[in-house]
Protein backbone atom coordinates (compact mmCIF):
# COMPACT_ATOMS: atom_id res chain seq x y z
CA UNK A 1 0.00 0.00 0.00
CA UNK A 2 0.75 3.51 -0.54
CA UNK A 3 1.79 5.78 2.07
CA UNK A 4 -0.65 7.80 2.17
CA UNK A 5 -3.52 4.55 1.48
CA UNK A 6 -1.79 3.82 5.10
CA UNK A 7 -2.31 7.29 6.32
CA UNK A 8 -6.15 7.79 5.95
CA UNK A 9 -7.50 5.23 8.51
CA UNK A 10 -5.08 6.49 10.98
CA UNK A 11 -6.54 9.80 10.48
CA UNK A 12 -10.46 8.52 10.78
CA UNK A 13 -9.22 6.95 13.47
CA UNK A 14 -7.41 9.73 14.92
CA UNK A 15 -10.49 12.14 14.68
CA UNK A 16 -12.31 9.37 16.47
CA UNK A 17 -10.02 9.43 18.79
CA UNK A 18 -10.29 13.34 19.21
CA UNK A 19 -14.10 13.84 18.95
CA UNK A 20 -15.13 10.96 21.68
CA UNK A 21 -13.35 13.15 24.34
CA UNK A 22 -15.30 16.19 23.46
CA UNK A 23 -18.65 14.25 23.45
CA UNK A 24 -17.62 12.91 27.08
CA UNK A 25 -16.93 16.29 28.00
CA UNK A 26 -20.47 17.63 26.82
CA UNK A 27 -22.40 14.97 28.44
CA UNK A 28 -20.50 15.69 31.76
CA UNK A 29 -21.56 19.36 31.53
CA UNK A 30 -25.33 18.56 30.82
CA UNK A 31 -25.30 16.31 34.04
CA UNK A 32 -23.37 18.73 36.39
CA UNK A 33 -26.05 21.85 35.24
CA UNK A 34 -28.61 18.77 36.09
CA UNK A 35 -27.51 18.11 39.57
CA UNK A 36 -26.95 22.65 39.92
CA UNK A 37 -30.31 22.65 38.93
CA UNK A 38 -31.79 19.80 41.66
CA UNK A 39 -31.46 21.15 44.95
CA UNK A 40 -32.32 25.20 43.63
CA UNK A 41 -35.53 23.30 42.65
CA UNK A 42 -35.57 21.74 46.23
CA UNK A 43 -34.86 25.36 47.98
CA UNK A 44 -37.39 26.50 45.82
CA UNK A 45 -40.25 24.24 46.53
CA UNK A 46 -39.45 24.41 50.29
CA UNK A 47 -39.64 27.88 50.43
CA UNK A 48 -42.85 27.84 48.79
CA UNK A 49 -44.11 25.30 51.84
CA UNK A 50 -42.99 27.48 54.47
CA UNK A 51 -44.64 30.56 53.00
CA UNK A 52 -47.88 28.55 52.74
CA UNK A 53 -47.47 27.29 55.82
CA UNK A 54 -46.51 30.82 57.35
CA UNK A 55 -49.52 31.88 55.38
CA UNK A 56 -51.61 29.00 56.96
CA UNK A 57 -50.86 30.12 60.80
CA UNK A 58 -51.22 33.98 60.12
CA UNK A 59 -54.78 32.93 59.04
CA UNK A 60 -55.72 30.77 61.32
CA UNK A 61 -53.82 31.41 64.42
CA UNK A 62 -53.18 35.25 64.54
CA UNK A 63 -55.70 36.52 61.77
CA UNK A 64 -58.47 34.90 63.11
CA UNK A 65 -57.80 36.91 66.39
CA UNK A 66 -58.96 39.93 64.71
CA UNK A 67 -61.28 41.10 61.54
CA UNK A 68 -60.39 44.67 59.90
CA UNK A 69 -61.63 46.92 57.10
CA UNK A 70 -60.91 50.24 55.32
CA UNK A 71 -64.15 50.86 54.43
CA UNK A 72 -65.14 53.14 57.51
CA UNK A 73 -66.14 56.42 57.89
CA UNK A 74 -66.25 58.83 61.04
CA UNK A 75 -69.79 59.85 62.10
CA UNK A 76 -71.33 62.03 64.53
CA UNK A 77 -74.96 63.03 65.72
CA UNK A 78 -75.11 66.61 64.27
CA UNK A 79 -77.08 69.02 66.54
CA UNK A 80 -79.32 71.22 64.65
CA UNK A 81 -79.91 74.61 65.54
CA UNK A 82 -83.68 75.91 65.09
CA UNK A 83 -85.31 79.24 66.66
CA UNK A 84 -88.10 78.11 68.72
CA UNK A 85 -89.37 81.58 67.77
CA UNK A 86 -90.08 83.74 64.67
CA UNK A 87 -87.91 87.32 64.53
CA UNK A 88 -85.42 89.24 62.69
CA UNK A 89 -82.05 88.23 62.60
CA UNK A 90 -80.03 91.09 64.46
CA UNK A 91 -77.03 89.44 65.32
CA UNK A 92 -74.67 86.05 64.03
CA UNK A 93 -71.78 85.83 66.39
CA UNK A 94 -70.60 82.53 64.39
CA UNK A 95 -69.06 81.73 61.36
CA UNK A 96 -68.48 78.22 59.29
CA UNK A 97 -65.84 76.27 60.99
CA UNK A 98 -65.30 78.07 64.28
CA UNK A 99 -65.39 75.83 67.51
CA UNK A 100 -68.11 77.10 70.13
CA UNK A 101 -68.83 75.66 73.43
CA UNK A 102 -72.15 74.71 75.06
CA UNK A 103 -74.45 78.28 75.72
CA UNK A 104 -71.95 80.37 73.69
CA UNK A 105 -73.88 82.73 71.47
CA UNK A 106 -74.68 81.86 68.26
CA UNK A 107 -77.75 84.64 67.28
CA UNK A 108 -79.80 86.80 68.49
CA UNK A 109 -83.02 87.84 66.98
CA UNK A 110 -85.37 90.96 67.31
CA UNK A 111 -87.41 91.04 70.98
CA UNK A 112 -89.20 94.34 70.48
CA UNK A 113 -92.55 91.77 70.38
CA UNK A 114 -91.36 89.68 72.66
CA UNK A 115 -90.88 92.28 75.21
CA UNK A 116 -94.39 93.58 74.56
CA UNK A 117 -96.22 90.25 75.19
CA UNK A 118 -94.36 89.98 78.60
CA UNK A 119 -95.14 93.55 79.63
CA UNK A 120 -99.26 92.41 78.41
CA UNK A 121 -98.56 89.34 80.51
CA UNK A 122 -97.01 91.06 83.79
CA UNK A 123 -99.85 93.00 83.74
CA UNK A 124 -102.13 90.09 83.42
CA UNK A 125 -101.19 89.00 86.33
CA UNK A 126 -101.11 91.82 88.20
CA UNK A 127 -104.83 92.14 87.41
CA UNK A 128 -105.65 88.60 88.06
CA UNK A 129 -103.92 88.63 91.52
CA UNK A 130 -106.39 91.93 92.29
CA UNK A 131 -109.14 90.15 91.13
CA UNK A 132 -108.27 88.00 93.59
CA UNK A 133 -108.54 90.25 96.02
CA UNK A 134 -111.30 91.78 95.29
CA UNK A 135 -113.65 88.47 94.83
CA UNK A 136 -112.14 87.62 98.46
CA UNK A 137 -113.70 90.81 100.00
CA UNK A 138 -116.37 90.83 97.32
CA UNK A 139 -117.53 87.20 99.11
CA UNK A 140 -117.32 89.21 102.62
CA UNK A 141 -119.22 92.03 102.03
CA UNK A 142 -121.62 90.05 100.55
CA UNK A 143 -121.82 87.69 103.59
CA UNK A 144 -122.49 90.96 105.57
CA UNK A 145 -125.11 91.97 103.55
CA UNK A 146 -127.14 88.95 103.54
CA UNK A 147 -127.10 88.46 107.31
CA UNK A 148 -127.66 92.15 107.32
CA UNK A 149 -130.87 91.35 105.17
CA UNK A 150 -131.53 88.34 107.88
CA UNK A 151 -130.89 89.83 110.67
CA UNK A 152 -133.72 92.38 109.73
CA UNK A 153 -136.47 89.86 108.78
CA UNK A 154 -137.33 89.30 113.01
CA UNK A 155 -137.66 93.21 113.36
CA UNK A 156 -139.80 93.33 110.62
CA UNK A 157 -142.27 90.42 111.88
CA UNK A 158 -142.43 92.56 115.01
CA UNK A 159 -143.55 95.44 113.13
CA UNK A 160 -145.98 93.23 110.92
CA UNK A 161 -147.66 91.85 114.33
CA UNK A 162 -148.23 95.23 115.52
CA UNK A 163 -149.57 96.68 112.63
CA UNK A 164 -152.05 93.05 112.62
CA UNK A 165 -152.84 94.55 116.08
CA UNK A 166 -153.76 98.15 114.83
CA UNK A 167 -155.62 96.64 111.80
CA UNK A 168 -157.97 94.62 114.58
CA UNK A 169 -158.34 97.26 116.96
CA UNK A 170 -159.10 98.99 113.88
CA UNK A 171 -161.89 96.45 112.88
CA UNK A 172 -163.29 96.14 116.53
CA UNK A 173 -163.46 100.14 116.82
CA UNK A 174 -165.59 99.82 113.25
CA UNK A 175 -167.25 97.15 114.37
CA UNK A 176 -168.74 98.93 117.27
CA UNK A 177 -169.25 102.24 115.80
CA UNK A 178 -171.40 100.48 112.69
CA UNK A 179 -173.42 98.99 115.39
CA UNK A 180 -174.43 102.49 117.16
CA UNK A 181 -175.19 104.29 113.67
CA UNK A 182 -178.98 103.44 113.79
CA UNK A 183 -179.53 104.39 117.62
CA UNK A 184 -177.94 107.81 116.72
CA UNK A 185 -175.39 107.77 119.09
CA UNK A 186 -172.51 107.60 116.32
CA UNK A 187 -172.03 109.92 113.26
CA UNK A 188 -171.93 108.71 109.89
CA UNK A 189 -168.71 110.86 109.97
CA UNK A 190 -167.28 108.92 112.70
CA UNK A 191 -167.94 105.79 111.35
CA UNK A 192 -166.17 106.84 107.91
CA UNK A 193 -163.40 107.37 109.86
CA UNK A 194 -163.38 104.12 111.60
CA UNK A 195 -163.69 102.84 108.63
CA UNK A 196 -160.56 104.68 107.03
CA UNK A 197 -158.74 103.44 109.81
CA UNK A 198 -159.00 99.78 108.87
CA UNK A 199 -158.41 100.25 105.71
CA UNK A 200 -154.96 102.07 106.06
CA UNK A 201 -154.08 99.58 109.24
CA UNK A 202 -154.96 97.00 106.53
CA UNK A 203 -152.63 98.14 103.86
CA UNK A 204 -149.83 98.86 106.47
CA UNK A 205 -150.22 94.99 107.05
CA UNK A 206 -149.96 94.34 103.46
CA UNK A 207 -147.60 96.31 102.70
CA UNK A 208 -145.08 94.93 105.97
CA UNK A 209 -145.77 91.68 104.81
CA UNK A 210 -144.49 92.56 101.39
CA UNK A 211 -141.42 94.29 102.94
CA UNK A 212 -140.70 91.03 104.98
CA UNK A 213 -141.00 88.65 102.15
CA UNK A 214 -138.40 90.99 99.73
CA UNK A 215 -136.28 90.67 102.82
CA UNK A 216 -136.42 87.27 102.84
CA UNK A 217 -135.65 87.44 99.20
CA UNK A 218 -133.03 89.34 99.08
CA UNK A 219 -131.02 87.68 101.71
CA UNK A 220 -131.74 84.43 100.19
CA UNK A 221 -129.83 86.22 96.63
CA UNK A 222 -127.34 87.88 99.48
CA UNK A 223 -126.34 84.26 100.61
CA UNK A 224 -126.13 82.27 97.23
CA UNK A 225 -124.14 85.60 95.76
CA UNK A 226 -121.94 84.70 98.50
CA UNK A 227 -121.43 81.18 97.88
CA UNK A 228 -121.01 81.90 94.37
CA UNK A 229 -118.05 84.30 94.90
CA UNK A 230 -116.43 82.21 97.69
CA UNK A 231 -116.55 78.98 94.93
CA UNK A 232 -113.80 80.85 93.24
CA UNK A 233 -111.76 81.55 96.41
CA UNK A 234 -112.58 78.63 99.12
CA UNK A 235 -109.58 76.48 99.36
CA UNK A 236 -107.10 78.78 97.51
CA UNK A 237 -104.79 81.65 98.14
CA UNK A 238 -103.50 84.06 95.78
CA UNK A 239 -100.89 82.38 94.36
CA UNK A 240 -102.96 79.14 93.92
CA UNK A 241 -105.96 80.56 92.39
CA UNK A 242 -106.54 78.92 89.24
CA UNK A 243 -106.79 82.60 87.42
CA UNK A 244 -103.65 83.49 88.58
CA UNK A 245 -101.92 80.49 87.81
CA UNK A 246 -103.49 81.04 84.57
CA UNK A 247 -101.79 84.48 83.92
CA UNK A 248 -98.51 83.26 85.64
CA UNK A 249 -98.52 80.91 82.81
CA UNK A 250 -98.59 83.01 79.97
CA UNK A 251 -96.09 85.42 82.11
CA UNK A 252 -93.71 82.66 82.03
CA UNK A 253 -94.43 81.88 78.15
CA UNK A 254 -93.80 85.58 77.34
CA UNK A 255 -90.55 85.33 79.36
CA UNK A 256 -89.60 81.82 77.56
CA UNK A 257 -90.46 83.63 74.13
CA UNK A 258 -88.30 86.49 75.03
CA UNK A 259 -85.03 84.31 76.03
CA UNK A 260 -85.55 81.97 72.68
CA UNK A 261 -85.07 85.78 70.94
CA UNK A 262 -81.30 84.84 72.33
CA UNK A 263 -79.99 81.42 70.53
CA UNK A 264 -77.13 79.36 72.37
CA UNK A 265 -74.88 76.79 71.55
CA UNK A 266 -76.92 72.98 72.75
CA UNK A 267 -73.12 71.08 72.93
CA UNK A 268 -69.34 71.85 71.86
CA UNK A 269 -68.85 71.42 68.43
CA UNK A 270 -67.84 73.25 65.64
CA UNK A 271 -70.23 75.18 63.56
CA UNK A 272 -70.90 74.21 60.27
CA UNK A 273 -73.87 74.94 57.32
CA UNK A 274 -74.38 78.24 58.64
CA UNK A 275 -77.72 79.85 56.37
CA UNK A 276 -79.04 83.03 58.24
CA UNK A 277 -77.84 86.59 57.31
CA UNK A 278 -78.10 89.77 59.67
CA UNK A 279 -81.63 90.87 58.56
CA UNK A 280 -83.16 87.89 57.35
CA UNK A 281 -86.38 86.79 59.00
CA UNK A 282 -86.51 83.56 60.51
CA UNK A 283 -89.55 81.27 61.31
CA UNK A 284 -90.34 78.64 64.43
CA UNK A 285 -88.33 75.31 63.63
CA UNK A 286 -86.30 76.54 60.78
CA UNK A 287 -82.93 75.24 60.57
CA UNK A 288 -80.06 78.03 61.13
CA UNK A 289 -76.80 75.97 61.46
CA UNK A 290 -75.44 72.61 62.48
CA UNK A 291 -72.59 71.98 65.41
CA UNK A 292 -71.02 69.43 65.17
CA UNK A 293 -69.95 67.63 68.34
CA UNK A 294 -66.30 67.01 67.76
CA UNK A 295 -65.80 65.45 71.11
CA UNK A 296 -68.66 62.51 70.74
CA UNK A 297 -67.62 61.13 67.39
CA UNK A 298 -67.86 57.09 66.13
CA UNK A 299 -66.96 55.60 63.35
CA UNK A 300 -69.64 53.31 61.11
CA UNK A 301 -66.69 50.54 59.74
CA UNK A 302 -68.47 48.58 57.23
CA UNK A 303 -67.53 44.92 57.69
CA UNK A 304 -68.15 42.06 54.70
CA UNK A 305 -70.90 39.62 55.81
CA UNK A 306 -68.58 36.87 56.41
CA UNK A 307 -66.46 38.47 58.84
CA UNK A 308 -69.01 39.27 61.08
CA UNK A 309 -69.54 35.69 62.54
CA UNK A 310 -67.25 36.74 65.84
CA UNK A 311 -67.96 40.10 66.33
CA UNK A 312 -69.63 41.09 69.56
CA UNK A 313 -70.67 44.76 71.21
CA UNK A 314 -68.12 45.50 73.59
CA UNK A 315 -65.64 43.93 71.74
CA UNK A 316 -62.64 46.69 71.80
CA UNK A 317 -61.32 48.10 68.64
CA UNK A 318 -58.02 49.90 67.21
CA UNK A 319 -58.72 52.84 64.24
CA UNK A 320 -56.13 54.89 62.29
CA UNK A 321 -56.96 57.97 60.18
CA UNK A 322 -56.16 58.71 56.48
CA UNK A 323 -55.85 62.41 58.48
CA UNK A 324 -53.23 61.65 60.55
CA UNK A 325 -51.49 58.67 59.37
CA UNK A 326 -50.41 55.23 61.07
CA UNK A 327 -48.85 57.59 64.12
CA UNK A 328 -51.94 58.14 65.86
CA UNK A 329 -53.98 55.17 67.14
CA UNK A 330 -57.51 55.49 68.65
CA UNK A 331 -59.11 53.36 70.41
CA UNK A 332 -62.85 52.47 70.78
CA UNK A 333 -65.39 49.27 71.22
CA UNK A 334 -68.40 48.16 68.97
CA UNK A 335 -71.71 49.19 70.24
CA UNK A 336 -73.64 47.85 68.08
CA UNK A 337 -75.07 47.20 64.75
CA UNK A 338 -77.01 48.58 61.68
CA UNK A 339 -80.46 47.01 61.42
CA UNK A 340 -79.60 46.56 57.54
CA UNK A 341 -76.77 46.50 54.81
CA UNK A 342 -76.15 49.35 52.68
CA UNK A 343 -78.29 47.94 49.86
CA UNK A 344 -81.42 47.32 51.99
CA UNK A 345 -81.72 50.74 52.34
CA UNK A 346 -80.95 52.34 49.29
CA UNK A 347 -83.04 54.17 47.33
CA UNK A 348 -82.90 51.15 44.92
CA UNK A 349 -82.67 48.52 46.69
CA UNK A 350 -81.13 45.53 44.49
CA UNK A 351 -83.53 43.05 42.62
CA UNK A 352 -82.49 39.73 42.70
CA UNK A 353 -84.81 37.71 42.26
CA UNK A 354 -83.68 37.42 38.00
CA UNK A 355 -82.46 35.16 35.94
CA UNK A 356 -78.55 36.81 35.97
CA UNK A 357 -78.26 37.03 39.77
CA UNK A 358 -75.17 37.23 40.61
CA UNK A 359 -74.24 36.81 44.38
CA UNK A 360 -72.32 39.98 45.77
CA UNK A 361 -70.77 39.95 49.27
CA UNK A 362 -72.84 42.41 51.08
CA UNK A 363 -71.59 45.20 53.82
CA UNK A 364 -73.23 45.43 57.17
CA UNK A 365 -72.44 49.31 58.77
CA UNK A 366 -70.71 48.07 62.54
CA UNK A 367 -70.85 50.98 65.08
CA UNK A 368 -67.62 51.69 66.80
CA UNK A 369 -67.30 54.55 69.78
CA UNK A 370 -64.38 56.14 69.63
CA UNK A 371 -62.47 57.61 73.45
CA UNK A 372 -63.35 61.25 74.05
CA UNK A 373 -59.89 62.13 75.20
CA UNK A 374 -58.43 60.67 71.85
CA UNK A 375 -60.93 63.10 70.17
CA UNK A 376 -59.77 65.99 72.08
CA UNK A 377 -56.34 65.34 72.06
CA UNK A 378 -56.65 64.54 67.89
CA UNK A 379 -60.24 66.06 67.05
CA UNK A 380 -61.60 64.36 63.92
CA UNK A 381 -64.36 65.53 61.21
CA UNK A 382 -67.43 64.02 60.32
CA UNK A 383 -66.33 61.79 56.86
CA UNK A 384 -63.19 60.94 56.93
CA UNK A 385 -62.17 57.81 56.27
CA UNK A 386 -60.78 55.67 58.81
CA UNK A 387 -58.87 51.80 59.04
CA UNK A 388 -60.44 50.03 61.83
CA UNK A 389 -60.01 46.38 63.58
CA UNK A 390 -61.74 44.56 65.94
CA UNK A 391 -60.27 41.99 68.73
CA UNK A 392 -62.03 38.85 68.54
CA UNK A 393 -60.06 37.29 71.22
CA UNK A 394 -62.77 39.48 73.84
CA UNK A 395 -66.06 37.75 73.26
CA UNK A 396 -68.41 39.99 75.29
CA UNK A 397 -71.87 40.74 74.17
């Protein structure tokens, strides 16, 4: 063979030779990036278990503790302030936004009626209280009278049995002279005269028997004139009479009227939705302004349905505020809760009962009062929003 015929298989088998080594060397490197790859896998996959796990216990250990919500808002009971009397607005001493305390002055309307209605009513009374008076004595003096008029009938039946005396000596004296008219022995003149004489004794009886029954008469109108004035004054005195205590009353309604010309401050707050000018005319019950108590604050948190399970009045809460941040921390407890989710009271209330109901996780409103010192040490608004969570852990109702 030729020399180079004798070269070429040495060279096949020299590049043999040459490209096994590589291919060992490449199959090494895929199984070392294998076994690199293996326990990063592992890591992986146990780190995944120990954030479920981790994940597990906060849930069910330390979450379940507690149920929490950013859907709250802080709430107050606003205090409306309404004249309790009609006037002219003479005076605001307030303005949007300014603090006031409980009986500062807000307003003051015109009194000039006001005043004139208690002068009408002091005088009332004053005229009652002499009425008073004078239905007291009025009572005595007729008293007087009528056992004046008694007292008189006795004298008076005296007098009426004397004249019945005269009028039959009168008779007797006629009688007689008749009798002696035919012997001659009496005029006719004298027995005229006799007869005069019975005549006027009889009318002097009449007429003394008519005077003793309009005494009886009039003391009988004496005596139930009497009882009629004292039946407005037995069993009272002057300040119990009932037409006194009828003009004290509308003395003391003028007076009220006149004070409600002067409108206070009913609790600390600040004043907000100020309407009334300086001039404008207000009316009985109409709204002026709001104060809002700043010191007796809550929040209405608005818990998911399904958190609710636990949750208890009494149960003691933790709030932040978007208004001051994470760095101040109030405290409170739940008093209680709405009688209703949002959507039962809406103005459209949701209609499920369709064919594409779709079930929505419903909010009930959870009442939360907040510590007074907190409030006055970091006053909140009515509206902000607030992040609240309750302690399960304390399961008192």
């Amino acid at each position: 063979m030729s020399e180079n015929g004798s070269d070429m298989p040495r060279d096949a088998e020299i590049a043999e030779h040459d490209e096994a080594p590589e291919a060992e060397s490449g199959g090494s490197g895929r199984v070392i990036g294998a076994e690199k790859r293996k326990p990063l896998l592992i890591y992986l996959a146990i780190a995944v278990v120990v954030v479920g796990l981790c994940w597990f216990l906060y849930v069910e250990v330390i979450g379940s503790n507690s149920v929490s919500t950013d859907n709250a808002y802080v709430a107050g009971d606003n205090a409306q302030v309404t004249p309790l009397t009609s006037g002219r607005v003479v005076e605001v001493a307030v303005i949007d936004t300014q603090p006031v305390k409980k009986g500062q002055l807000l307003m003051r309307l015109d009194d000039e009626d006001q005043r004139l209605a208690l002068a009408q009513a002091e005088a009332g009374l004053a005229y009652a209280q002499r009425r008073y008076e004078q239905a007291v004595k009025q009572g005595s003096a007729q008293g007087a009278a009528a056992a004046a008029t008694e007292s008189a009938v006795p004298e008076m039946q005296a007098r009426l049995a004397s004249a019945q005396a005269d009028l039959e000596r009168a008779r007797t004296d006629y009688r007689r002279r008749a009798a002696l008219v035919s012997d001659g022995a009496v005029s006719a003149d004298e027995v005229t005269e006799a007869r005069n004489k019975v005549e006027t004794a009889q009318a002097a009886v009449s007429q003394m028997q008519a005077s003793i029954q309009q005494a009886r008469s009039q003391a009988v109108s004496a005596r139930r004139n009497e009882e009629a004035t004292r039946a407005l004054v037995t069993g009272t005195t002057v300040e119990t009479a009932p037409e006194v205590l009828l003009a004290k009353s509308r003395l003391a309604q003028a007076q009220l009227d006149l004070s409600r010309t002067v409108i206070r401050a009913p609790v600390d707050g600040v004043v907000a939705q100020r309407t009334v000018q300086v001039g404008q005319k207000v009316d009985n019950g109409q709204v002026a302004m709001i104060i809002v108590p700043t010191d007796r604050l809550y929040v209405d948190a608005n818990f998911k349905e399904d958190q609710l399970g636990k949750v208890r009045p009494g149960q003691p809460a933790t709030l932040t505020s978007d208004f001051y941040g994470g760095d101040v921390v109030y405290h409170g407890k739940v008093i209680g809760f709405a009688g209703g989710t949002g959507s039962a009271f809406s103005l459209i209330p949701a209609q499920n009962a369709t064919g594409n109901w779709i079930k929505v996780v419903q909010r009930l409103p959870v009442r939360i009062q907040l510590d007074s010192r907190e409030l006055q040490a970091h006053p909140l608004r009515v509206g902000l929003s607030m992040e609240a969570e309750i302690d399960l852990t304390d399961g008192r109702d």
